[in-house]
PDB file of N, CA and C in Angstrom:
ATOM      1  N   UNK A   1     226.028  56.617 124.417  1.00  0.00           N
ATOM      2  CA  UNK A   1     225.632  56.708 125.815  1.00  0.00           C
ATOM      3  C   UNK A   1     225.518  58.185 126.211  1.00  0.00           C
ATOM      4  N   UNK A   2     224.587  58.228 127.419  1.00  0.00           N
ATOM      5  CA  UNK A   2     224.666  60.284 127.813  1.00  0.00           C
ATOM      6  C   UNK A   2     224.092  59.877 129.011  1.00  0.00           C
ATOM      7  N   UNK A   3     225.430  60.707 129.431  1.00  0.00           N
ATOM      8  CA  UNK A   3     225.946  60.746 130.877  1.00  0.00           C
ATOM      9  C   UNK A   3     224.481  61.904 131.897  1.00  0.00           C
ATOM     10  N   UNK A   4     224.349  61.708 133.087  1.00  0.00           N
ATOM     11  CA  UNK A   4     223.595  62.210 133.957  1.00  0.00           C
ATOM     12  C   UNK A   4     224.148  62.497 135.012  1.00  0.00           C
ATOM     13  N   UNK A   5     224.164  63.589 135.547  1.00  0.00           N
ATOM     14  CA  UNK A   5     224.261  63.561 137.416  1.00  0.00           C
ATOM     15  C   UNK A   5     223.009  64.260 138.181  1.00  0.00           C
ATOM     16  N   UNK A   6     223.297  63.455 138.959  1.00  0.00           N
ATOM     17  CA  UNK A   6     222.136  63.801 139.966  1.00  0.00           C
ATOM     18  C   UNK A   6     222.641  64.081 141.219  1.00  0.00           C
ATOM     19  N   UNK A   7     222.840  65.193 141.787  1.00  0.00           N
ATOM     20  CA  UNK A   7     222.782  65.332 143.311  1.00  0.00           C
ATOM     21  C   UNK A   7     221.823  65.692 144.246  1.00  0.00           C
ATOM     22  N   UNK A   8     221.894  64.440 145.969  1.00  0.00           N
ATOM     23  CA  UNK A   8     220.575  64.706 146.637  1.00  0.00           C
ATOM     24  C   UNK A   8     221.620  65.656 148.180  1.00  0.00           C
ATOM     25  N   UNK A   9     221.145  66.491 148.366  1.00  0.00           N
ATOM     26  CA  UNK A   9     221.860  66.903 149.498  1.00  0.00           C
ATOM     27  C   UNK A   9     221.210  65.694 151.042  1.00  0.00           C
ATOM     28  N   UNK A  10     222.038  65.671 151.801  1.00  0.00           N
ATOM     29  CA  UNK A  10     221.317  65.231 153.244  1.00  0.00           C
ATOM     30  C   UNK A  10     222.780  65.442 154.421  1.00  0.00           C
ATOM     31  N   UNK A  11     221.829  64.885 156.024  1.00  0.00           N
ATOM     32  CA  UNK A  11     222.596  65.784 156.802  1.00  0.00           C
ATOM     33  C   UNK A  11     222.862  64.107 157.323  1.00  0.00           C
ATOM     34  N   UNK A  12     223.318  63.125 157.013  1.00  0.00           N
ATOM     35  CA  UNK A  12     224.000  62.019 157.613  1.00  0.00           C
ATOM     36  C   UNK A  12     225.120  61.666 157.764  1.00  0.00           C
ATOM     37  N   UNK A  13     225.296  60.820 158.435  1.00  0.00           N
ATOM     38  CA  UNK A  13     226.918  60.402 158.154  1.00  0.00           C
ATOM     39  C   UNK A  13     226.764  59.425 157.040  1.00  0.00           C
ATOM     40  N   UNK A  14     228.349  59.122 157.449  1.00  0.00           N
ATOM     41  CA  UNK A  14     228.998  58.348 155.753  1.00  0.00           C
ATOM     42  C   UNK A  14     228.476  56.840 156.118  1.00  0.00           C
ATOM     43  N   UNK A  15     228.169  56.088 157.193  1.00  0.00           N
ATOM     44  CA  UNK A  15     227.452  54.707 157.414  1.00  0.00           C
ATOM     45  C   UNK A  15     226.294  54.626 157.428  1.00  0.00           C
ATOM     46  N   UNK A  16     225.684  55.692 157.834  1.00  0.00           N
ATOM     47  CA  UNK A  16     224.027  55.821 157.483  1.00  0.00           C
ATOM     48  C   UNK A  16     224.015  55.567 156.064  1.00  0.00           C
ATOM     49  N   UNK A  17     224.113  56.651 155.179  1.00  0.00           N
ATOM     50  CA  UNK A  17     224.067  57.037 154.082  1.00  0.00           C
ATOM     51  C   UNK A  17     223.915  55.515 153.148  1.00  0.00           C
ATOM     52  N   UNK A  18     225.492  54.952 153.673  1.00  0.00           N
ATOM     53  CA  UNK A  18     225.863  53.086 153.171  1.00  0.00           C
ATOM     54  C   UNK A  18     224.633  52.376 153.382  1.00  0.00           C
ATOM     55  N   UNK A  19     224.295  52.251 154.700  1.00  0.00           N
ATOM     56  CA  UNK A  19     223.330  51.145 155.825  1.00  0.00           C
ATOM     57  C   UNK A  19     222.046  51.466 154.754  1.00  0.00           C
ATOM     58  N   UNK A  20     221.599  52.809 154.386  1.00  0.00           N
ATOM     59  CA  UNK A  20     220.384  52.912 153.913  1.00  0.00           C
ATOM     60  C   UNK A  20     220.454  52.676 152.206  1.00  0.00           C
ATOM     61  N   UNK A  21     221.545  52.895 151.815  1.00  0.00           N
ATOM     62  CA  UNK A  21     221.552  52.639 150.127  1.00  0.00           C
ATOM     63  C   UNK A  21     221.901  51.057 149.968  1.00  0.00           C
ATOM     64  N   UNK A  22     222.182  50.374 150.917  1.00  0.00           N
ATOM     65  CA  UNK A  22     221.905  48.845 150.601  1.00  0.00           C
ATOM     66  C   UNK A  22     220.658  48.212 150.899  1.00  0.00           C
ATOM     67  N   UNK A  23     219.907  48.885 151.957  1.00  0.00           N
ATOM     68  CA  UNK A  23     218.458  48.693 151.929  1.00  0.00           C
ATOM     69  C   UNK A  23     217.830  48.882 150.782  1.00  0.00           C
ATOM     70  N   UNK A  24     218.106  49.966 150.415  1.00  0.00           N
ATOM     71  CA  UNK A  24     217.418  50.319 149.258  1.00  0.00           C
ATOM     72  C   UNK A  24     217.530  49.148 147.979  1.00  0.00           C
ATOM     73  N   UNK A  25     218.990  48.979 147.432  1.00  0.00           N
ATOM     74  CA  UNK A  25     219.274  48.192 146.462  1.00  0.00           C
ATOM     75  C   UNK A  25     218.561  47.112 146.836  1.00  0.00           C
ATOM     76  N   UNK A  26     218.962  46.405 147.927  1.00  0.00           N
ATOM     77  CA  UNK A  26     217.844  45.099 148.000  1.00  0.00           C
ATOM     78  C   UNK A  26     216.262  45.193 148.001  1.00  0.00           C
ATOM     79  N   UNK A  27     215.804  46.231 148.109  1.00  0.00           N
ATOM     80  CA  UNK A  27     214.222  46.566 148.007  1.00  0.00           C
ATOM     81  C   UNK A  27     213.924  46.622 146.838  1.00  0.00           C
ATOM     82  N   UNK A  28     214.884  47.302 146.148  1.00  0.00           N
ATOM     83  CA  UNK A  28     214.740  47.408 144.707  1.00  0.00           C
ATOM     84  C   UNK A  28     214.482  45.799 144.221  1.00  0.00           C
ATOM     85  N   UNK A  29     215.674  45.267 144.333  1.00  0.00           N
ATOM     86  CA  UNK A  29     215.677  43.923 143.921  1.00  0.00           C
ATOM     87  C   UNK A  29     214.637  43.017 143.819  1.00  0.00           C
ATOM     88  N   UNK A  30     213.949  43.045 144.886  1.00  0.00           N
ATOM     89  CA  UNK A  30     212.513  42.755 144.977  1.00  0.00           C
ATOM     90  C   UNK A  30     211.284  43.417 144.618  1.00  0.00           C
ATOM     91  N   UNK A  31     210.980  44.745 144.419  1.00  0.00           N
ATOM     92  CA  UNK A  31     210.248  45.571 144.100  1.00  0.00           C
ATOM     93  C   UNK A  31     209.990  45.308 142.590  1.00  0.00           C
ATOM     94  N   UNK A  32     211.338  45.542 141.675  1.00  0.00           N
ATOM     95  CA  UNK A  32     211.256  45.234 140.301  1.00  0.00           C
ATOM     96  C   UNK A  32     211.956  44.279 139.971  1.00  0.00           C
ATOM     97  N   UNK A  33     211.915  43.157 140.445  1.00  0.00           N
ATOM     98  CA  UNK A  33     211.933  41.608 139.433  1.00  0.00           C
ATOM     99  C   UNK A  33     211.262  41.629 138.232  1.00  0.00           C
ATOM    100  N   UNK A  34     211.513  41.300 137.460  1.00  0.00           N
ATOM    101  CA  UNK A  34     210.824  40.816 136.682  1.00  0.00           C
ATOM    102  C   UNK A  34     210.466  41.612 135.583  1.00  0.00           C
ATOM    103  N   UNK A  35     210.736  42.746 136.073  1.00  0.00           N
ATOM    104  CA  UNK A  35     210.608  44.580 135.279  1.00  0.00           C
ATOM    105  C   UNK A  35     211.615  45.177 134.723  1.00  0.00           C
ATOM    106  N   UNK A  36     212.577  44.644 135.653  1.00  0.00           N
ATOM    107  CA  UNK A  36     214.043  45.265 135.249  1.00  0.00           C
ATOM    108  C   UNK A  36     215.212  43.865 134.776  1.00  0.00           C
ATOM    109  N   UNK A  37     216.345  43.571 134.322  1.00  0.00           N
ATOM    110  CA  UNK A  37     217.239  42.487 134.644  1.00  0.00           C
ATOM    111  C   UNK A  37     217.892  42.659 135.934  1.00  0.00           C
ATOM    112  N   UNK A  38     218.482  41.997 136.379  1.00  0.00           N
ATOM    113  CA  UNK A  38     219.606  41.711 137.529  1.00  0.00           C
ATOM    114  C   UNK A  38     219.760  43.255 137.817  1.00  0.00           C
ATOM    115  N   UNK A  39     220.005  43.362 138.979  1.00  0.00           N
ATOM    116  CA  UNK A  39     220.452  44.421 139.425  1.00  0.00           C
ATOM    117  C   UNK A  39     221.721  44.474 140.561  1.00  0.00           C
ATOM    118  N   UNK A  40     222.857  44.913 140.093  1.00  0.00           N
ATOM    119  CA  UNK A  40     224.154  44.183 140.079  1.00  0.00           C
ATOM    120  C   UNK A  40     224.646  45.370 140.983  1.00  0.00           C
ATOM    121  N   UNK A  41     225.583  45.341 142.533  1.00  0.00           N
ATOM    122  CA  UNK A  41     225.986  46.318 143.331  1.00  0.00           C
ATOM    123  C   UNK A  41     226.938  45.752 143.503  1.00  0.00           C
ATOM    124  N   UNK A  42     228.134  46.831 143.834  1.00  0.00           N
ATOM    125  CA  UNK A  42     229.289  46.493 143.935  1.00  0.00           C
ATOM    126  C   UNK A  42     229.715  47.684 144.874  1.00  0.00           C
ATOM    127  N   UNK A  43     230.226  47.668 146.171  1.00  0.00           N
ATOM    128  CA  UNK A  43     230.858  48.679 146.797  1.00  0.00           C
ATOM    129  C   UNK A  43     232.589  48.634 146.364  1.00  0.00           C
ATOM    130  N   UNK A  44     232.971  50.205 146.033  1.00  0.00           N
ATOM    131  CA  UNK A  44     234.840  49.801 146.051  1.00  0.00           C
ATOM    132  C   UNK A  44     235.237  50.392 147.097  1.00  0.00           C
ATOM    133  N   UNK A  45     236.526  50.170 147.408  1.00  0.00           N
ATOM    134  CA  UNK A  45     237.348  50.551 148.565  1.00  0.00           C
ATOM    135  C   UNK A  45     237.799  52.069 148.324  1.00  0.00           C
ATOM    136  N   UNK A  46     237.291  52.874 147.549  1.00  0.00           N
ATOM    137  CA  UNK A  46     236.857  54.041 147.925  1.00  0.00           C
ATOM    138  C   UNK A  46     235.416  54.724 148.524  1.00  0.00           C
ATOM    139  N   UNK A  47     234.307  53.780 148.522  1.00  0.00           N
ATOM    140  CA  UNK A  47     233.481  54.010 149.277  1.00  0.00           C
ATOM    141  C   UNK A  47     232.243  54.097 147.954  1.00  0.00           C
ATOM    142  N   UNK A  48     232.107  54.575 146.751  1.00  0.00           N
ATOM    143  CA  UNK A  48     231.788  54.367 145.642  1.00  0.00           C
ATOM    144  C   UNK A  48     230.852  53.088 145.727  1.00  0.00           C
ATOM    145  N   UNK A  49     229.801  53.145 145.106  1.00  0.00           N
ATOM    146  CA  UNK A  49     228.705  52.360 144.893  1.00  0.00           C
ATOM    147  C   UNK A  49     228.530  52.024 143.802  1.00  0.00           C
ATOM    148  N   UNK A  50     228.579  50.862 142.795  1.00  0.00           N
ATOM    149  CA  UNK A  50     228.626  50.710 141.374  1.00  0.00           C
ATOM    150  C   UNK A  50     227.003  49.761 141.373  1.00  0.00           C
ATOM    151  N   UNK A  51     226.471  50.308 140.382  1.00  0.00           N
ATOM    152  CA  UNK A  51     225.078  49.693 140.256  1.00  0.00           C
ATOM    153  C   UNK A  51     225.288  49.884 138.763  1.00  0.00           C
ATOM    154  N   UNK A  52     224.740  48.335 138.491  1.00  0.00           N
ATOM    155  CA  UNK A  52     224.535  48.175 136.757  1.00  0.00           C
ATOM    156  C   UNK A  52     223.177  47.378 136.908  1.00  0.00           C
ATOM    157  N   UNK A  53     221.929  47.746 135.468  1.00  0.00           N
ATOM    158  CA  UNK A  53     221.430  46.878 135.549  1.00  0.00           C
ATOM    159  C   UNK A  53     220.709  46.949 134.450  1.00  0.00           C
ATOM    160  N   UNK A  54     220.087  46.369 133.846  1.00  0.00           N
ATOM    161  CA  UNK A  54     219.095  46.625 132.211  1.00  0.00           C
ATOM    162  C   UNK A  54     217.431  47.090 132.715  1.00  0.00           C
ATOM    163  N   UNK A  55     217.235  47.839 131.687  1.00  0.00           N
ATOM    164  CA  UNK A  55     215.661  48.049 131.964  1.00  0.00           C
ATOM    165  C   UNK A  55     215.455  48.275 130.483  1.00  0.00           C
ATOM    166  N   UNK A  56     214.152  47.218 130.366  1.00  0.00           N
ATOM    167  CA  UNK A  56     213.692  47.251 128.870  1.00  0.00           C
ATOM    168  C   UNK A  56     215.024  46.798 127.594  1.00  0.00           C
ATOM    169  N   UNK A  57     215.893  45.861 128.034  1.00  0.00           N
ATOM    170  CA  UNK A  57     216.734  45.526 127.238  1.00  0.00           C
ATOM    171  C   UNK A  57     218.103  46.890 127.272  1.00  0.00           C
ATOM    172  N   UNK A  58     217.818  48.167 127.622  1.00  0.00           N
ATOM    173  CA  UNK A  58     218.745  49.139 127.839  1.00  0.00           C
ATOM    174  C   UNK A  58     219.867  48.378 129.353  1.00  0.00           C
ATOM    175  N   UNK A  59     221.139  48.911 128.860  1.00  0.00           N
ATOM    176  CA  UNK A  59     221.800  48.879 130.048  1.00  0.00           C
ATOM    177  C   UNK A  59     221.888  50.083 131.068  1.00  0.00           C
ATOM    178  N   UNK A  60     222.119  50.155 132.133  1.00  0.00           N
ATOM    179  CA  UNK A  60     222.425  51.517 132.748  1.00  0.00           C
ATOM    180  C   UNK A  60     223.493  51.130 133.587  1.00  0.00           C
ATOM    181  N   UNK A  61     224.051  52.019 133.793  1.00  0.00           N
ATOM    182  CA  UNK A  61     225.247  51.941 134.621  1.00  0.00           C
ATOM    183  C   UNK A  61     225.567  53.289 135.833  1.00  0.00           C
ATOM    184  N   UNK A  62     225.647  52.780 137.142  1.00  0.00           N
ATOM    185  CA  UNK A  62     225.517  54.572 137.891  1.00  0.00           C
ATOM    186  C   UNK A  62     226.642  54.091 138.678  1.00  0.00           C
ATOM    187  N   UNK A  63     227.094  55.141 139.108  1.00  0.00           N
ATOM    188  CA  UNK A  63     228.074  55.510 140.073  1.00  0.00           C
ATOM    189  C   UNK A  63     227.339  56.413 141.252  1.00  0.00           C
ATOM    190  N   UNK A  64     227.308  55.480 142.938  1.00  0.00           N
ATOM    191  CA  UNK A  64     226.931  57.009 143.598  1.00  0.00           C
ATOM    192  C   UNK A  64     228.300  56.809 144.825  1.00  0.00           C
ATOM    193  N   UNK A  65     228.483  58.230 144.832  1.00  0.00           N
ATOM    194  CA  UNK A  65     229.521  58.819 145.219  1.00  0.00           C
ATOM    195  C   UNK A  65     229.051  59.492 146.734  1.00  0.00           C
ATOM    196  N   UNK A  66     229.048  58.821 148.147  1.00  0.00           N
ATOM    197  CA  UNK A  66     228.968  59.654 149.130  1.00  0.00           C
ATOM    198  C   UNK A  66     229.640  60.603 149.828  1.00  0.00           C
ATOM    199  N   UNK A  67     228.872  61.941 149.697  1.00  0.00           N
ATOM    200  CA  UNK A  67     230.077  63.167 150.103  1.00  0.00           C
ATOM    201  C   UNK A  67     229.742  63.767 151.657  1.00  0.00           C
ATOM    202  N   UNK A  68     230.076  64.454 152.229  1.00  0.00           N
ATOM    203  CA  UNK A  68     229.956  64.572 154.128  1.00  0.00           C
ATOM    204  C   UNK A  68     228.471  65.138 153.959  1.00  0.00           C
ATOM    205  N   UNK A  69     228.132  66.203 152.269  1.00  0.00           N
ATOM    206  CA  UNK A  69     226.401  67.354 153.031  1.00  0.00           C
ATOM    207  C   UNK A  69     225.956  66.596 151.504  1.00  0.00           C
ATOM    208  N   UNK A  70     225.925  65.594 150.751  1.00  0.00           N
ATOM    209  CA  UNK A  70     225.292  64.677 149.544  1.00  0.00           C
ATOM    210  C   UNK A  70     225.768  64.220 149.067  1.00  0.00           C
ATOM    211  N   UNK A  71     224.737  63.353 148.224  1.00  0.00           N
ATOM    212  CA  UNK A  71     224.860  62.004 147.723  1.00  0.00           C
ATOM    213  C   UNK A  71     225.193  62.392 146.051  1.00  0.00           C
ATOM    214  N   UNK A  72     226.473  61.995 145.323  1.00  0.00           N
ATOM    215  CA  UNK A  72     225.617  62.209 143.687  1.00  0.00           C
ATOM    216  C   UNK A  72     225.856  61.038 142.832  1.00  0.00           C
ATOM    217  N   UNK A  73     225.000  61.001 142.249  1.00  0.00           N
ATOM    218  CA  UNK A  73     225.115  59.890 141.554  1.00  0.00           C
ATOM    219  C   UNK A  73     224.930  60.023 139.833  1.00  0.00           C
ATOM    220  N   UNK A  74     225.892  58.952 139.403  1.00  0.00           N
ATOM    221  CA  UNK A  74     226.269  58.877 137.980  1.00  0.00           C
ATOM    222  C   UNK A  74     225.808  58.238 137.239  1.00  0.00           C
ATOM    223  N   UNK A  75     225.356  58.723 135.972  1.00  0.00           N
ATOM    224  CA  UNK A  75     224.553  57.460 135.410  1.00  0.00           C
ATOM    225  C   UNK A  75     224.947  57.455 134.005  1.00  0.00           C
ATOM    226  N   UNK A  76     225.179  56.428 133.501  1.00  0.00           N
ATOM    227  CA  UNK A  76     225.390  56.255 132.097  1.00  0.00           C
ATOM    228  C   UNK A  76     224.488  55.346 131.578  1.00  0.00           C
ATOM    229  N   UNK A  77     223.790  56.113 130.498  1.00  0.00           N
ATOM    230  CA  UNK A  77     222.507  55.233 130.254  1.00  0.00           C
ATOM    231  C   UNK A  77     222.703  55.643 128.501  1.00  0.00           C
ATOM    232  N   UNK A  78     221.455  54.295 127.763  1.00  0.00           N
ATOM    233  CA  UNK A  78     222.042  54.370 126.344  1.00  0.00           C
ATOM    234  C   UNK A  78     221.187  55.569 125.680  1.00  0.00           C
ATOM    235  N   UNK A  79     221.741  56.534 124.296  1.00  0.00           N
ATOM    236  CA  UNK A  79     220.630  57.608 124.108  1.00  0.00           C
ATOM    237  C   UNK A  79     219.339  57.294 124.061  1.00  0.00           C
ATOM    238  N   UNK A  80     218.826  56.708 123.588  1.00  0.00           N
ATOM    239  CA  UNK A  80     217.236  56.419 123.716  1.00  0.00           C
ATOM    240  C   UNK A  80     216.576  56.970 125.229  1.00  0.00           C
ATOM    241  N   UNK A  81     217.488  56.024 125.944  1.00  0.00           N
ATOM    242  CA  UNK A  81     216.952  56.340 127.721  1.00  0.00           C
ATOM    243  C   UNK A  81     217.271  58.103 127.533  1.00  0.00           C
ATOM    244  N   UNK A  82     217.890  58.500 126.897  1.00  0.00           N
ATOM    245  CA  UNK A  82     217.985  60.217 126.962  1.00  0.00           C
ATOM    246  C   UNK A  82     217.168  60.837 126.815  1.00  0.00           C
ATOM    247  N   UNK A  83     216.439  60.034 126.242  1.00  0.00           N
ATOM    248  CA  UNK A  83     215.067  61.098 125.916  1.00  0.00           C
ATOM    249  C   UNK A  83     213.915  61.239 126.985  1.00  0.00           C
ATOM    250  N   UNK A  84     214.548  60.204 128.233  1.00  0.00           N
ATOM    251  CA  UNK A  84     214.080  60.436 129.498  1.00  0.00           C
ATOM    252  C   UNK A  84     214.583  61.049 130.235  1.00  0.00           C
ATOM    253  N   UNK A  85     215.651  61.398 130.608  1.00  0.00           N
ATOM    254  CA  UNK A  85     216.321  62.569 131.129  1.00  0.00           C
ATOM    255  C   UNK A  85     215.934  62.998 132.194  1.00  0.00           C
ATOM    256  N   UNK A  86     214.975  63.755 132.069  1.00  0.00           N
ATOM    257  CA  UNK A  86     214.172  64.378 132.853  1.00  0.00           C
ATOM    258  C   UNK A  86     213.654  63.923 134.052  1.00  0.00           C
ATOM    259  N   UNK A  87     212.846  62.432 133.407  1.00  0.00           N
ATOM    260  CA  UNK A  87     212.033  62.060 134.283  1.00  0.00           C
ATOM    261  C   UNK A  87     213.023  60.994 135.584  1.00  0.00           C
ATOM    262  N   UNK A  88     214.086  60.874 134.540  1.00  0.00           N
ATOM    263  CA  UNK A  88     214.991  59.567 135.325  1.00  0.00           C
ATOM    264  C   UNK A  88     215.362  60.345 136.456  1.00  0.00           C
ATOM    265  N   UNK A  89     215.827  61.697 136.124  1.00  0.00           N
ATOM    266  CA  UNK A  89     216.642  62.424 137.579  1.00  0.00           C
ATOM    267  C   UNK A  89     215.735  62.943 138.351  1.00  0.00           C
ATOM    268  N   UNK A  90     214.371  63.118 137.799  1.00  0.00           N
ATOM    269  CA  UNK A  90     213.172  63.244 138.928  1.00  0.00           C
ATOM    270  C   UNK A  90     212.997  62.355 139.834  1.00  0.00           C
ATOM    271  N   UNK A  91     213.092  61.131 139.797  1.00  0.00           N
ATOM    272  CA  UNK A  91     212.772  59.842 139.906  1.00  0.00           C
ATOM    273  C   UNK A  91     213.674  59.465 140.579  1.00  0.00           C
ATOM    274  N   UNK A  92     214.534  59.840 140.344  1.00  0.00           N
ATOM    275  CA  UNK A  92     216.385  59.229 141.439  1.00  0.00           C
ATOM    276  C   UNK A  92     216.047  60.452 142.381  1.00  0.00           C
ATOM    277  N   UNK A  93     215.940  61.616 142.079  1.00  0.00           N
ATOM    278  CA  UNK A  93     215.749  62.617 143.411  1.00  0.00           C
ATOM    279  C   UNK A  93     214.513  62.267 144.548  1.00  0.00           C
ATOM    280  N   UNK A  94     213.489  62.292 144.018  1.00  0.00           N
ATOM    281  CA  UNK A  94     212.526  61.513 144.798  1.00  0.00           C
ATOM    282  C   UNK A  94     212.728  60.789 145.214  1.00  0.00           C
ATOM    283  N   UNK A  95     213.587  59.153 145.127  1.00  0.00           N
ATOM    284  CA  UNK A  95     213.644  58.299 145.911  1.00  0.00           C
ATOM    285  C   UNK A  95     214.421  58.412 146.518  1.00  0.00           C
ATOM    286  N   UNK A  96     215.502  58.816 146.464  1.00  0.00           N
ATOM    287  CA  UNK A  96     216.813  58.686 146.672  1.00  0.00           C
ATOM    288  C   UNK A  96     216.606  60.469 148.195  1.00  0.00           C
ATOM    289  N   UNK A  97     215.897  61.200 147.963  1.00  0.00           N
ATOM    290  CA  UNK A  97     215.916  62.574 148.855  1.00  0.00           C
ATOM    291  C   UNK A  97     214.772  61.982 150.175  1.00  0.00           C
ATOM    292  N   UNK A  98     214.037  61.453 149.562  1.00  0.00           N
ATOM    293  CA  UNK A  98     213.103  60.312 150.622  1.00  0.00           C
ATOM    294  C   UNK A  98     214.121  59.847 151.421  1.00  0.00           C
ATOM    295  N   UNK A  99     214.857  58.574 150.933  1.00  0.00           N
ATOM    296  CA  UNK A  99     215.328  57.880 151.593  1.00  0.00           C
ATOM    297  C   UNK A  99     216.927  58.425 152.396  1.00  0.00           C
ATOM    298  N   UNK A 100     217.330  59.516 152.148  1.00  0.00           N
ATOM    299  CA  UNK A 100     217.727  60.522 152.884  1.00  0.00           C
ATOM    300  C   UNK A 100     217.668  61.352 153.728  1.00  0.00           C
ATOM    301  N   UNK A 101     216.429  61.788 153.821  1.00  0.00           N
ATOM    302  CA  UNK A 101     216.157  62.759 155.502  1.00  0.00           C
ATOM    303  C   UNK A 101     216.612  62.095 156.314  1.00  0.00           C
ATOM    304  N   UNK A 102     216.629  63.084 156.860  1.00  0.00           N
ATOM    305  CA  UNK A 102     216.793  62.420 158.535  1.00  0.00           C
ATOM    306  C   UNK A 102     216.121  61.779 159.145  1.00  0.00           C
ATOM    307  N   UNK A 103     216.589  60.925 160.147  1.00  0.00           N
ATOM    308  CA  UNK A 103     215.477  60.756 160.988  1.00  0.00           C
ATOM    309  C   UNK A 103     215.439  58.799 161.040  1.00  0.00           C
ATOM    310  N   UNK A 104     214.887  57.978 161.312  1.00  0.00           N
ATOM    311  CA  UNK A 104     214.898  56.416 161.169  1.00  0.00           C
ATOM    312  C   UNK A 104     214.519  56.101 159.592  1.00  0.00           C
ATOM    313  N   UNK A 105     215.084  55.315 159.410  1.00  0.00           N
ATOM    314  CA  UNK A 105     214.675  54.885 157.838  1.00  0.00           C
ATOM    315  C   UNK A 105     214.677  53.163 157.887  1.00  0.00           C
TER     316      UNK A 105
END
């Protein structure tokens, strides 16, 4: 496995931040059926966001962690997916810095 972090800075609070990353997961859910397996969320009582889910038979596994000025998030994905790297934390910043500004979401 090889580990990733990604951090998105933003200027929200800690229930925004929640309110909009469960939108998201459920958009996801629907967006890529059928593309991805199950896509599995779990909030813990530290505030921690656990998302597991397969793409292309790979598992991934992330942790995102909300902090007071960003978001970061953890990803454990299998080496093969490493050789995406790049594009995966492009791809989590883009959506994830989108769905972060300010402003109505």
């Amino acid at each position: 496995m090889k580990s990733m972090e990604v951090r998105i800075p933003h200027s929200l609070d800690e229930s925004e931040v929640r309110r909009r990353l469960e939108v998201a997961v459920g958009r996801a859910r629907n967006d890529f059926a059928g593309k991805v397996g199950a896509i599995d969320s779990k909030w813990h009582e530290d505030g921690r966001l656990q998302l597991s889910l397969d793409v292309m038979g790979m598992p991934i596994e992330s942790d995102v962690e909300i902090l007071p000025a960003e978001l970061v998030v953890r990803l454990e994905v299998p080496a093969m997916a490493g050789l995406f790297a790049g594009k995966i934390k492009s791809g989590i910043q883009e959506r994830l810095g989108g769905l972060l500004e300010a402003g109505p979401a």
